[in-house]
N, C-alpha and C. Protein backbone atom coordinates (compact mmCIF):
# COMPACT_ATOMS: atom_id res chain seq x y z
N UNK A 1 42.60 -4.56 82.06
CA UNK A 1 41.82 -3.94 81.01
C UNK A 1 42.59 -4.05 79.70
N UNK A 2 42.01 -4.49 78.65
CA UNK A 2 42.60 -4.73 77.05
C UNK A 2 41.93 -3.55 76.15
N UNK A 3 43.02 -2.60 75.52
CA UNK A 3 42.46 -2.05 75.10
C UNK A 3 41.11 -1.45 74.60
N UNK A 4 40.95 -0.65 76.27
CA UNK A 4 39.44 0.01 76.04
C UNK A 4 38.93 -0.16 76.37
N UNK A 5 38.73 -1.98 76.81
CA UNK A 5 37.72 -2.73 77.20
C UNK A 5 37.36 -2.42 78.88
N UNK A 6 36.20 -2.23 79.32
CA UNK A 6 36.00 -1.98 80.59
C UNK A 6 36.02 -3.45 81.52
N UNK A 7 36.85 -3.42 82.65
CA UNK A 7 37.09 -4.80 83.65
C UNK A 7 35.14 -4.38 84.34
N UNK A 8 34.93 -5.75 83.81
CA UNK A 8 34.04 -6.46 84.82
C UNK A 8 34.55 -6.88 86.19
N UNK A 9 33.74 -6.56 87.39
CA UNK A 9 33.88 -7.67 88.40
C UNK A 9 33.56 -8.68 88.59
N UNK A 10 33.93 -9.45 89.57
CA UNK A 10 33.85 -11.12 89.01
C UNK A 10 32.33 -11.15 90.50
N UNK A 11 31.56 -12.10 90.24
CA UNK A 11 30.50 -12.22 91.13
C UNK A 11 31.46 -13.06 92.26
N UNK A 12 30.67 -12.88 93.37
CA UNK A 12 31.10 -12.94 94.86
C UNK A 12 31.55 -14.99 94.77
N UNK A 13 32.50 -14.95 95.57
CA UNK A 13 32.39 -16.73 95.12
C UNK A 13 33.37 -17.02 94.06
N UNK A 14 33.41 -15.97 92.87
CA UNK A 14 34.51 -16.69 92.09
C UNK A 14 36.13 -16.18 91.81
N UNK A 15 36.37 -17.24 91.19
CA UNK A 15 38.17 -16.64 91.06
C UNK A 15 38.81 -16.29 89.31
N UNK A 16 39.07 -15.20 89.18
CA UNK A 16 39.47 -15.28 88.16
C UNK A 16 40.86 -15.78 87.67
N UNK A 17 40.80 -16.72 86.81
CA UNK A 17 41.80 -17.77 86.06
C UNK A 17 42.46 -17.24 85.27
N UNK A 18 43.71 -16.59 85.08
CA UNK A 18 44.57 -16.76 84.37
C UNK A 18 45.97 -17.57 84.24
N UNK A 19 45.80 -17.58 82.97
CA UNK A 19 47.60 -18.16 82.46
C UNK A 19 47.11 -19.35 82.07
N UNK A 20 45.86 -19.53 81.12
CA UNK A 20 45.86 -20.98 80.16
C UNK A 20 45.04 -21.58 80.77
N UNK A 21 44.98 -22.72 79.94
CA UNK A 21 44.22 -24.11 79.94
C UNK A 21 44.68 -25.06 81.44
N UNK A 22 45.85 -24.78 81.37
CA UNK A 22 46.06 -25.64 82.69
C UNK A 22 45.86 -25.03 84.08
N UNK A 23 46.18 -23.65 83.96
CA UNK A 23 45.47 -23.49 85.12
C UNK A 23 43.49 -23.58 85.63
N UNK A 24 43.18 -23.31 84.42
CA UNK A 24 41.74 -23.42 84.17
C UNK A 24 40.64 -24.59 84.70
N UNK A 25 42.09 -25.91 84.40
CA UNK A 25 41.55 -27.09 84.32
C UNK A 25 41.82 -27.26 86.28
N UNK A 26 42.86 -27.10 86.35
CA UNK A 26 43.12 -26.95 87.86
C UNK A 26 42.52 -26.46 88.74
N UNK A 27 41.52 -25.40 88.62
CA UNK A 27 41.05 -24.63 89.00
C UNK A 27 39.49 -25.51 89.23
N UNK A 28 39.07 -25.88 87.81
CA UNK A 28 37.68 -26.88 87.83
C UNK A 28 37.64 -28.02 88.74
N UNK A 29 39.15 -28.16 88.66
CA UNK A 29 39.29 -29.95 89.26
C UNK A 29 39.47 -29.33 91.30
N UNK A 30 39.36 -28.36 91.58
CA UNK A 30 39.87 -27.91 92.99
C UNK A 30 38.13 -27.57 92.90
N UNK A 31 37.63 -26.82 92.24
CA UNK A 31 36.49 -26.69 92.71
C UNK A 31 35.28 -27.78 92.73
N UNK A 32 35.16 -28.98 91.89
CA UNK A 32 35.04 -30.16 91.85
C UNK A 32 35.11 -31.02 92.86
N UNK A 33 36.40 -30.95 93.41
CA UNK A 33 37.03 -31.58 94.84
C UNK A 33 36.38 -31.00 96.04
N UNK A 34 35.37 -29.97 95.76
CA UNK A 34 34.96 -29.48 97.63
C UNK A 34 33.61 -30.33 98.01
N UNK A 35 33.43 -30.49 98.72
CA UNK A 35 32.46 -31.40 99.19
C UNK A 35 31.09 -31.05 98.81
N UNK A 36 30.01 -32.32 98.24
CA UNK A 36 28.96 -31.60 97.73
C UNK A 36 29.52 -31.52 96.03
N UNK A 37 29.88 -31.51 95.70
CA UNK A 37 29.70 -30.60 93.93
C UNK A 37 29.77 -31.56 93.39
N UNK A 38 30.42 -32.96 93.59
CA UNK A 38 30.80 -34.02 92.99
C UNK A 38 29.33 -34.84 92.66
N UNK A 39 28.64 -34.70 93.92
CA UNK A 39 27.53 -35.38 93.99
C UNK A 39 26.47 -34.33 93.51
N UNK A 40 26.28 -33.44 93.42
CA UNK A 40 25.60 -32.81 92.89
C UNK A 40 25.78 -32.74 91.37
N UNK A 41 26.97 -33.01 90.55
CA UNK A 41 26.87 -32.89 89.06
C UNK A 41 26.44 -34.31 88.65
N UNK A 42 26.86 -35.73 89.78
CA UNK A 42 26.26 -37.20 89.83
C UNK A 42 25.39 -37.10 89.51
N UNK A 43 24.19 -36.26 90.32
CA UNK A 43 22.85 -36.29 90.38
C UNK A 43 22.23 -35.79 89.08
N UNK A 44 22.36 -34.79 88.74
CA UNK A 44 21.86 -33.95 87.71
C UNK A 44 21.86 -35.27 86.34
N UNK A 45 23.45 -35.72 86.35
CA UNK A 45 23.19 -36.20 85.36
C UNK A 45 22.26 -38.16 85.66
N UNK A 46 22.38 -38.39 86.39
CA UNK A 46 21.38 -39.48 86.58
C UNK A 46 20.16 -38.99 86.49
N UNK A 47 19.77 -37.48 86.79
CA UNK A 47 18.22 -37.27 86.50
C UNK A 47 17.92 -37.21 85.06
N UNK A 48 19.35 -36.66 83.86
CA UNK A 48 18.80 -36.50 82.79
C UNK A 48 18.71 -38.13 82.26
N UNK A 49 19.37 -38.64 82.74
CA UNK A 49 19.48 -40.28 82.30
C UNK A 49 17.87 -40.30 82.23
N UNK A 50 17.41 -40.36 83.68
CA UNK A 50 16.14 -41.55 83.35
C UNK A 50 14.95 -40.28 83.16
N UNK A 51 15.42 -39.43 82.95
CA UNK A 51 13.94 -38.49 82.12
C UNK A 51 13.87 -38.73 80.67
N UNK A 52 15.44 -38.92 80.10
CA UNK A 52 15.37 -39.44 78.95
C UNK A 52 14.46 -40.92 78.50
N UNK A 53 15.18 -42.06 79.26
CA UNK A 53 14.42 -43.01 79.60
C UNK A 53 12.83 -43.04 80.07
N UNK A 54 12.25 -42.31 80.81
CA UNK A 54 10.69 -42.35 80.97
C UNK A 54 9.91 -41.70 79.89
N UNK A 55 10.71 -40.70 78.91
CA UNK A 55 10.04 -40.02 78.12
C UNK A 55 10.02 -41.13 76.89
N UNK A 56 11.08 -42.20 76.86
CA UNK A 56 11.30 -42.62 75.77
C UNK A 56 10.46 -43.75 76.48
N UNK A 57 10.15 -44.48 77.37
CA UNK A 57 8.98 -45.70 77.77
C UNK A 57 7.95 -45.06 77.73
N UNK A 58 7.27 -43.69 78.08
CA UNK A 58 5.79 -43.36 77.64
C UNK A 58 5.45 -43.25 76.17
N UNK A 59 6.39 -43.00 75.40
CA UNK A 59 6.58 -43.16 73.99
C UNK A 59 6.33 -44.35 73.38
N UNK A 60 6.89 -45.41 74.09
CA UNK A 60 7.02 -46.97 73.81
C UNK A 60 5.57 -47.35 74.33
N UNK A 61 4.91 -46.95 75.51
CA UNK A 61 4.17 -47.86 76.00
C UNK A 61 2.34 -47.36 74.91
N UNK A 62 2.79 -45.80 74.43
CA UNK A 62 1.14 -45.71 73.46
C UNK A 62 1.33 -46.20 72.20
N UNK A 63 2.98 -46.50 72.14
CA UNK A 63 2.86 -46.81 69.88
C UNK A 63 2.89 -48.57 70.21
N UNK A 64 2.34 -49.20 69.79
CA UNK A 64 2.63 -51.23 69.85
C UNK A 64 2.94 -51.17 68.07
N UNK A 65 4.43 -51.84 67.99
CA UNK A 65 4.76 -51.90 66.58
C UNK A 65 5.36 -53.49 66.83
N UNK A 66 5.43 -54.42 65.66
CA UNK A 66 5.63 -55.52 65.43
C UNK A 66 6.69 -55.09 64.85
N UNK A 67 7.79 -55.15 65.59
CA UNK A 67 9.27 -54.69 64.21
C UNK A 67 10.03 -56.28 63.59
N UNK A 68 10.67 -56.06 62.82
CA UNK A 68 11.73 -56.92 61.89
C UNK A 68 12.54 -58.01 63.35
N UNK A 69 12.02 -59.33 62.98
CA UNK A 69 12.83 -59.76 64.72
C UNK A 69 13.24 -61.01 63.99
N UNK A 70 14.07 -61.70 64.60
CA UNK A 70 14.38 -63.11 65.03
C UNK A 70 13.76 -63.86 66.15
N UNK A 71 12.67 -64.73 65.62
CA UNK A 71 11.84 -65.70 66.61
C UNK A 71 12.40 -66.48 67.07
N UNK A 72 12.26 -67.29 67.93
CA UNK A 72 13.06 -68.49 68.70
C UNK A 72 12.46 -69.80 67.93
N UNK A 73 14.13 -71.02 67.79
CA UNK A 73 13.85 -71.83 66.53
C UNK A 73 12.35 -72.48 66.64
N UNK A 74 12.22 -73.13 66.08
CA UNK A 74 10.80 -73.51 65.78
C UNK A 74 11.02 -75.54 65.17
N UNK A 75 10.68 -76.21 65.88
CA UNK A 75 10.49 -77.43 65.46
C UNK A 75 9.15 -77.66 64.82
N UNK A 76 9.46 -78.55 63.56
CA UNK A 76 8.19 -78.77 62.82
C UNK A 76 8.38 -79.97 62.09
N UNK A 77 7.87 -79.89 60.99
CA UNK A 77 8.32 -80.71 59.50
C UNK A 77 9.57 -81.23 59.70
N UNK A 78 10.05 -82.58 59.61
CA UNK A 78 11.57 -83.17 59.22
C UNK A 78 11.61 -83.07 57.94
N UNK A 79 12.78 -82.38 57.85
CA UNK A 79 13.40 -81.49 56.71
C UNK A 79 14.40 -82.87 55.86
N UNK A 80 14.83 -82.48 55.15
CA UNK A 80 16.30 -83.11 54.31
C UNK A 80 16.59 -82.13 53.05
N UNK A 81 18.15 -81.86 52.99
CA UNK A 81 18.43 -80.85 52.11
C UNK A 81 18.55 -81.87 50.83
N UNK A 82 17.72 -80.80 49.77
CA UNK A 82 17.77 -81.45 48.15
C UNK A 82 19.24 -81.70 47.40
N UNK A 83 20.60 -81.18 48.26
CA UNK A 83 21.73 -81.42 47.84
C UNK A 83 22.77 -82.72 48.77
N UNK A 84 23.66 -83.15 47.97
CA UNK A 84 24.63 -83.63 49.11
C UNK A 84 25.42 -82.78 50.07
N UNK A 85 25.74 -82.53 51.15
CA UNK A 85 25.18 -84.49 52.32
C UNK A 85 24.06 -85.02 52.53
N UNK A 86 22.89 -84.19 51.99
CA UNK A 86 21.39 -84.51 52.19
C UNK A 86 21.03 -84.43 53.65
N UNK A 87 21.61 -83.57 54.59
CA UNK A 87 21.57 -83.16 56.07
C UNK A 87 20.26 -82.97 56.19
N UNK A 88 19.49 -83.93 57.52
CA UNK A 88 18.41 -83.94 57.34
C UNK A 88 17.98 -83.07 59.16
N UNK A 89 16.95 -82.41 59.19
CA UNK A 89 16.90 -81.88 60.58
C UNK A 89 14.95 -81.63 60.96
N UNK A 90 14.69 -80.96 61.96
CA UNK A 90 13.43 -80.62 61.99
C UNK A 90 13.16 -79.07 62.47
N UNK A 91 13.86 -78.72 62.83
CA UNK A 91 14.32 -77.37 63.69
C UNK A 91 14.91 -76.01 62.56
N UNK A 92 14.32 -75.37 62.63
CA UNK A 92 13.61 -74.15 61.20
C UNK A 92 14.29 -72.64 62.39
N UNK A 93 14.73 -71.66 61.50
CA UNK A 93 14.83 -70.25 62.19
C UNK A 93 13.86 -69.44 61.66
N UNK A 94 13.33 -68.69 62.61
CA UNK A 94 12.14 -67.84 61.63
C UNK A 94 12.19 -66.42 61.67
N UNK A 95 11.49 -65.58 60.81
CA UNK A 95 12.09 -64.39 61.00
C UNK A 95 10.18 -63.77 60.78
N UNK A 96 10.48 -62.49 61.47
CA UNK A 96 8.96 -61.95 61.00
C UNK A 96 9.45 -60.32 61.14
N UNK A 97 8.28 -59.95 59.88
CA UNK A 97 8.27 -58.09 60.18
C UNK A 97 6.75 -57.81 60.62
N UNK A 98 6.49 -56.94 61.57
CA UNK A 98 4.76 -56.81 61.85
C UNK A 98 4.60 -57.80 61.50
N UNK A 99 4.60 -59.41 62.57
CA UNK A 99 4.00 -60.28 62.74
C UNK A 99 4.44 -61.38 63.42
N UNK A 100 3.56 -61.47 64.65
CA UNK A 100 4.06 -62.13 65.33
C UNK A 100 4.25 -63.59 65.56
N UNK A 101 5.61 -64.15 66.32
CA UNK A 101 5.98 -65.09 66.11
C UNK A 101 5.16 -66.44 66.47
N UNK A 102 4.43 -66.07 67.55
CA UNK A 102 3.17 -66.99 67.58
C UNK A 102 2.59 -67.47 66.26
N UNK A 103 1.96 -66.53 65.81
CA UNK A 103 1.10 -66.58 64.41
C UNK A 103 1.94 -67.42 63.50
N UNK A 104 3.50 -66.89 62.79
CA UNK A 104 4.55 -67.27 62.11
C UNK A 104 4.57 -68.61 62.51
N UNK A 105 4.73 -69.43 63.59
CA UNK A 105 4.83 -70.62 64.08
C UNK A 105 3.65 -71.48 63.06
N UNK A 106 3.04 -70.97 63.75
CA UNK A 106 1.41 -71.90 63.19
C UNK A 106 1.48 -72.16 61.64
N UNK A 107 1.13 -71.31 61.16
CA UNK A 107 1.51 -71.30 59.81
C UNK A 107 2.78 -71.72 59.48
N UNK A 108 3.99 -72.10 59.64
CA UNK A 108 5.31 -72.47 58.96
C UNK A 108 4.94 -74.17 59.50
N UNK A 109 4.26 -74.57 60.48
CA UNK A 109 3.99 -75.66 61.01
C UNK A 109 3.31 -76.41 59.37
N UNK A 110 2.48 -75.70 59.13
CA UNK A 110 1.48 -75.98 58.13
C UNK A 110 2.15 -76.20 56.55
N UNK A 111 2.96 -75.00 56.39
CA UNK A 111 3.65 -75.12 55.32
C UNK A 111 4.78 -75.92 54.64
N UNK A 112 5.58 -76.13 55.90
CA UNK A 112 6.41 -77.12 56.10
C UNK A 112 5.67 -78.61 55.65
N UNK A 113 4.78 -78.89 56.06
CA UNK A 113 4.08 -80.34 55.87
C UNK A 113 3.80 -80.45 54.51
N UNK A 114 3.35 -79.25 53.89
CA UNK A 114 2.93 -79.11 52.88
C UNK A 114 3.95 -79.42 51.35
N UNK A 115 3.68 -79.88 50.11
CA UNK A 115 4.47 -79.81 48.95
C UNK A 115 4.23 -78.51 48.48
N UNK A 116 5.53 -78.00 47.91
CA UNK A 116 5.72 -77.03 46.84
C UNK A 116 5.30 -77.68 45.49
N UNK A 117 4.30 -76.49 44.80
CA UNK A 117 4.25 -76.60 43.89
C UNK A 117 5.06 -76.77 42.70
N UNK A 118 5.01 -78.14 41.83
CA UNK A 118 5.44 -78.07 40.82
C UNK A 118 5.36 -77.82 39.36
N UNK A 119 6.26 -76.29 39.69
CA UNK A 119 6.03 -75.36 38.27
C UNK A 119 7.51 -75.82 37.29
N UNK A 120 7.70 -75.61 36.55
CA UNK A 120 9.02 -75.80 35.64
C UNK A 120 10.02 -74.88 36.21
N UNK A 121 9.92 -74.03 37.09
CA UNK A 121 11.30 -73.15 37.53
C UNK A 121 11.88 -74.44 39.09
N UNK A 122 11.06 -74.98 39.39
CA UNK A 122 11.12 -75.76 40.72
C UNK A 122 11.45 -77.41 39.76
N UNK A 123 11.42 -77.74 39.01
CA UNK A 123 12.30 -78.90 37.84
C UNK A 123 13.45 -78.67 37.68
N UNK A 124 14.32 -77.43 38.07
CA UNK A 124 15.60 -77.33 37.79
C UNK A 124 16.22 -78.06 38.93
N UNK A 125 17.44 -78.59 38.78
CA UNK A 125 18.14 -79.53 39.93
C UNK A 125 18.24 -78.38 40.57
N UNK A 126 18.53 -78.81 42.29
CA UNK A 126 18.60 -77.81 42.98
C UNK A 126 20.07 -77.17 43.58
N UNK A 127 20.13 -76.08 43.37
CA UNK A 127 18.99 -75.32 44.53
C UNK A 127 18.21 -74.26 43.35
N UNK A 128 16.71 -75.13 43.45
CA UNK A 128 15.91 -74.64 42.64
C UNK A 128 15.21 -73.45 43.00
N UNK A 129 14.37 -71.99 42.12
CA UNK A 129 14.29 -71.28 42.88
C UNK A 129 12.86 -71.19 43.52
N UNK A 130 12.34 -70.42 44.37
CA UNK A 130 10.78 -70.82 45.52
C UNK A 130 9.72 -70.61 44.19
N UNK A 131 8.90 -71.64 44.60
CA UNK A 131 7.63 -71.69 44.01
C UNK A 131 6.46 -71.55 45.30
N UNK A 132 5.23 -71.50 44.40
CA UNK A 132 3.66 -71.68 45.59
C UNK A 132 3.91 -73.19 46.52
N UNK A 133 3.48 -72.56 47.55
CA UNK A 133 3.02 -73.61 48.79
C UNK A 133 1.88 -73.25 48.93
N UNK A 134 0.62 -73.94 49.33
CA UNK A 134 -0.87 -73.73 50.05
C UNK A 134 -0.13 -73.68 51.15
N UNK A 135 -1.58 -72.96 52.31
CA UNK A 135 -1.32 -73.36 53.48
C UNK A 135 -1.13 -71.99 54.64
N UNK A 136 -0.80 -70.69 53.74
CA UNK A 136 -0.25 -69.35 54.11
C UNK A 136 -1.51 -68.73 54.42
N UNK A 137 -1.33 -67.62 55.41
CA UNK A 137 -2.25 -66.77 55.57
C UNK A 137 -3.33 -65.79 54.72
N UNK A 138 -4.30 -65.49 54.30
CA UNK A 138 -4.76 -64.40 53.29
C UNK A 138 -4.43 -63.06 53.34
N UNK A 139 -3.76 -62.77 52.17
CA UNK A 139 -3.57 -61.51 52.39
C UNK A 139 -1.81 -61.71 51.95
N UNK A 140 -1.49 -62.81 52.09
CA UNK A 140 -0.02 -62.97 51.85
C UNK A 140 0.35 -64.21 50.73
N UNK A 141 1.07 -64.15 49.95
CA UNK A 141 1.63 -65.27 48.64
C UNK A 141 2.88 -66.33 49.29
N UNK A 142 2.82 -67.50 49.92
CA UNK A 142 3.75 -68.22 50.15
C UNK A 142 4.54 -68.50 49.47
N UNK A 143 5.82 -68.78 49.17
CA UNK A 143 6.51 -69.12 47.84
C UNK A 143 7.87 -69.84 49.10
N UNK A 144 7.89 -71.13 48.16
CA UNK A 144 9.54 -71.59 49.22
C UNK A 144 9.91 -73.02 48.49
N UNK A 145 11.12 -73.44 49.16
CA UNK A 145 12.12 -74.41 48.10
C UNK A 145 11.71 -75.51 48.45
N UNK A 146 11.68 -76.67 47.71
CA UNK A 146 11.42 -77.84 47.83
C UNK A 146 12.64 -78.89 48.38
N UNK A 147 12.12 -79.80 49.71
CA UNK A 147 13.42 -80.00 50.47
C UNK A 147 13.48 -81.48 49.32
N UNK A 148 14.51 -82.45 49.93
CA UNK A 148 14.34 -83.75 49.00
C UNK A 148 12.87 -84.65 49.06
N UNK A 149 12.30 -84.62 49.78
CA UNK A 149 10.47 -84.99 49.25
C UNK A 149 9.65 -83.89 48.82
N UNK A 150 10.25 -82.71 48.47
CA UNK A 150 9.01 -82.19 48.07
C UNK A 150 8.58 -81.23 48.84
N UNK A 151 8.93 -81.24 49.95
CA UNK A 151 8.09 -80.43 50.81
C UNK A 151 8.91 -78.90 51.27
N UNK A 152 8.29 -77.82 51.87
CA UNK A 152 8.91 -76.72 51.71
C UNK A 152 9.71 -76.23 53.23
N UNK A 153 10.84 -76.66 52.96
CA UNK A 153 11.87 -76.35 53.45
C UNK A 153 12.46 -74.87 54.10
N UNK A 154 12.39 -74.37 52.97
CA UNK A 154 13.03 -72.70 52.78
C UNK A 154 12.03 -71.95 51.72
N UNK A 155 11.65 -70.96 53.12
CA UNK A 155 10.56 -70.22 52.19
C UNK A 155 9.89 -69.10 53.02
N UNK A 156 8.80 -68.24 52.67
CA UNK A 156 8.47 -67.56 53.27
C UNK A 156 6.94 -66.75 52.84
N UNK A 157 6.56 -65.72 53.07
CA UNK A 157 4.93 -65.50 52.89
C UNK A 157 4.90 -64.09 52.92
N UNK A 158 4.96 -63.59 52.20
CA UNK A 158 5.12 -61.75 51.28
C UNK A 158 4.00 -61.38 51.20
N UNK A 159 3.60 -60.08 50.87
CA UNK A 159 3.08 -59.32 49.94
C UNK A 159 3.29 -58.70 49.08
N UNK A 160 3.00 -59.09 47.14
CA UNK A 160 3.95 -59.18 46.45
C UNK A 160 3.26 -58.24 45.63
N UNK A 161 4.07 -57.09 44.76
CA UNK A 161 4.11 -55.90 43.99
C UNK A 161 4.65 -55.65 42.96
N UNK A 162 4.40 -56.19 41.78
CA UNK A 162 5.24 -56.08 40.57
C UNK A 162 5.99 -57.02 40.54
N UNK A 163 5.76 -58.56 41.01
CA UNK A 163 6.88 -59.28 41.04
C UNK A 163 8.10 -59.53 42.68
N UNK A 164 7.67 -58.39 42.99
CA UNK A 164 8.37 -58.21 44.45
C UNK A 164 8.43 -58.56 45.51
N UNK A 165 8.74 -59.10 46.55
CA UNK A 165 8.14 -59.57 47.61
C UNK A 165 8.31 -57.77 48.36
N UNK A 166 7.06 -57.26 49.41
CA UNK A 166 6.97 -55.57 49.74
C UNK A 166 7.60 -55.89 51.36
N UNK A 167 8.85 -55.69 51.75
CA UNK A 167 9.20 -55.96 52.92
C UNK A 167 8.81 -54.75 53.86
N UNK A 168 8.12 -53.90 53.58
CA UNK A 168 7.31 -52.50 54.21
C UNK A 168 5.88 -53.21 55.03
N UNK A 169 5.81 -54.23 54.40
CA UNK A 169 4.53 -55.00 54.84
C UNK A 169 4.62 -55.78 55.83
N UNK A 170 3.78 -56.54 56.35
CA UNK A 170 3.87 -57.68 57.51
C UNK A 170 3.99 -59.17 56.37
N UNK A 171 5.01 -59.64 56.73
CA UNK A 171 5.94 -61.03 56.52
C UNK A 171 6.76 -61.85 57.57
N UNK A 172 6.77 -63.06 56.87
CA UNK A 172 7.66 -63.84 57.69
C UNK A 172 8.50 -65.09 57.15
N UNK A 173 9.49 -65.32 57.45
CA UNK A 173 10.34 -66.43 56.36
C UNK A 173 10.82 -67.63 57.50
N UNK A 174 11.08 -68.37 56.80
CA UNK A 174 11.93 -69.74 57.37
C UNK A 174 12.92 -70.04 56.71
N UNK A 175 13.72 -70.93 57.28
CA UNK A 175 14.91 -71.62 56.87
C UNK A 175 15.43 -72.37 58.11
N UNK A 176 15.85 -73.58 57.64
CA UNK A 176 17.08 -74.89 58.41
C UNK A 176 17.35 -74.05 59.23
N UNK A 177 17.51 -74.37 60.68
CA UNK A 177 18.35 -74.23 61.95
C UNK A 177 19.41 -74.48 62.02
């Protein structure tokens, strides 16, 4: 008893621990060690594991979101870079936000074939900066670099806001593999 304080009894089953941390810990690790308890704190926590997990897949399986990904490369258009070594390839990396890489394919197929428009910002030697391509989906502004024929290389298909490309929106870009 500590000044004043009235001693509790301890419930049936347990031991009261004194003299520190180490005996404390000794005490956990002996009661730990009896048969049964080990596998029983196993269990508990493998159940919170996958309740976490099923709560978080019924979650997953009612929302369908198109997130920010890396598509698998994409062969199309034979490319050649507008600078020296003039490295020439056909094989593009693509990227999409809300939108899928199927779709992204088709269209970069298209764009790629296609010439960039020539505006006076795309006349500067390169690496000149993206102008219009035809060829993009509605609803979205293509803009991308002109490889050494002309055609669009590096580029991508926004929805554009003051000048901006709105990456909150559904897009998708390319570039050399």
């Amino acid at each position: 008893m500590l000044d004043g304080q009235e001693e509790v009894p301890l419930a049936p089953g347990r031991q009261e621990v004194r003299g520190g941390v180490a005996q404390a810990k000794e005490a956990l690790l002996t009661r730990l060690a009896q048969p049964g308890v080990a596998f029983v704190l196993l269990a508990a926590v493998i159940a919170v594991i996958f309740a976490q997990g099923s709560a978080a897949a019924s979650t997953r399986s009612t929302t369908i979101r198109l997130p920010s990904m890396v598509c698998p490369s994409l062969i199309a258009t034979p490319w050649q870079l507008p600078y020296a070594p003039y490295t020439k390839g056909d094989e593009y990396d693509v990227k999409v936000n809300k939108y899928s890489c199927g779709s992204a394919d088709q269209y970069i197929k298209i764009l790629t074939a296609n010439k960039v428009f020539k505006t006076p910002s795309s006349l500067i030697p390169p690496p000149s900066p993206p102008s219009n391509v035809k060829g993009g989906p509605r609803g979205l502004s293509c803009r991308a670099i002109p490889d050494k024929s002309g055609r669009a290389y590096d580029g991508g298909c926004y929805t554009y806001s003051g000048g901006l490309a709105n990456m909150n929106k559904p897009w998708f870009a390319w570039t050399v593999g």
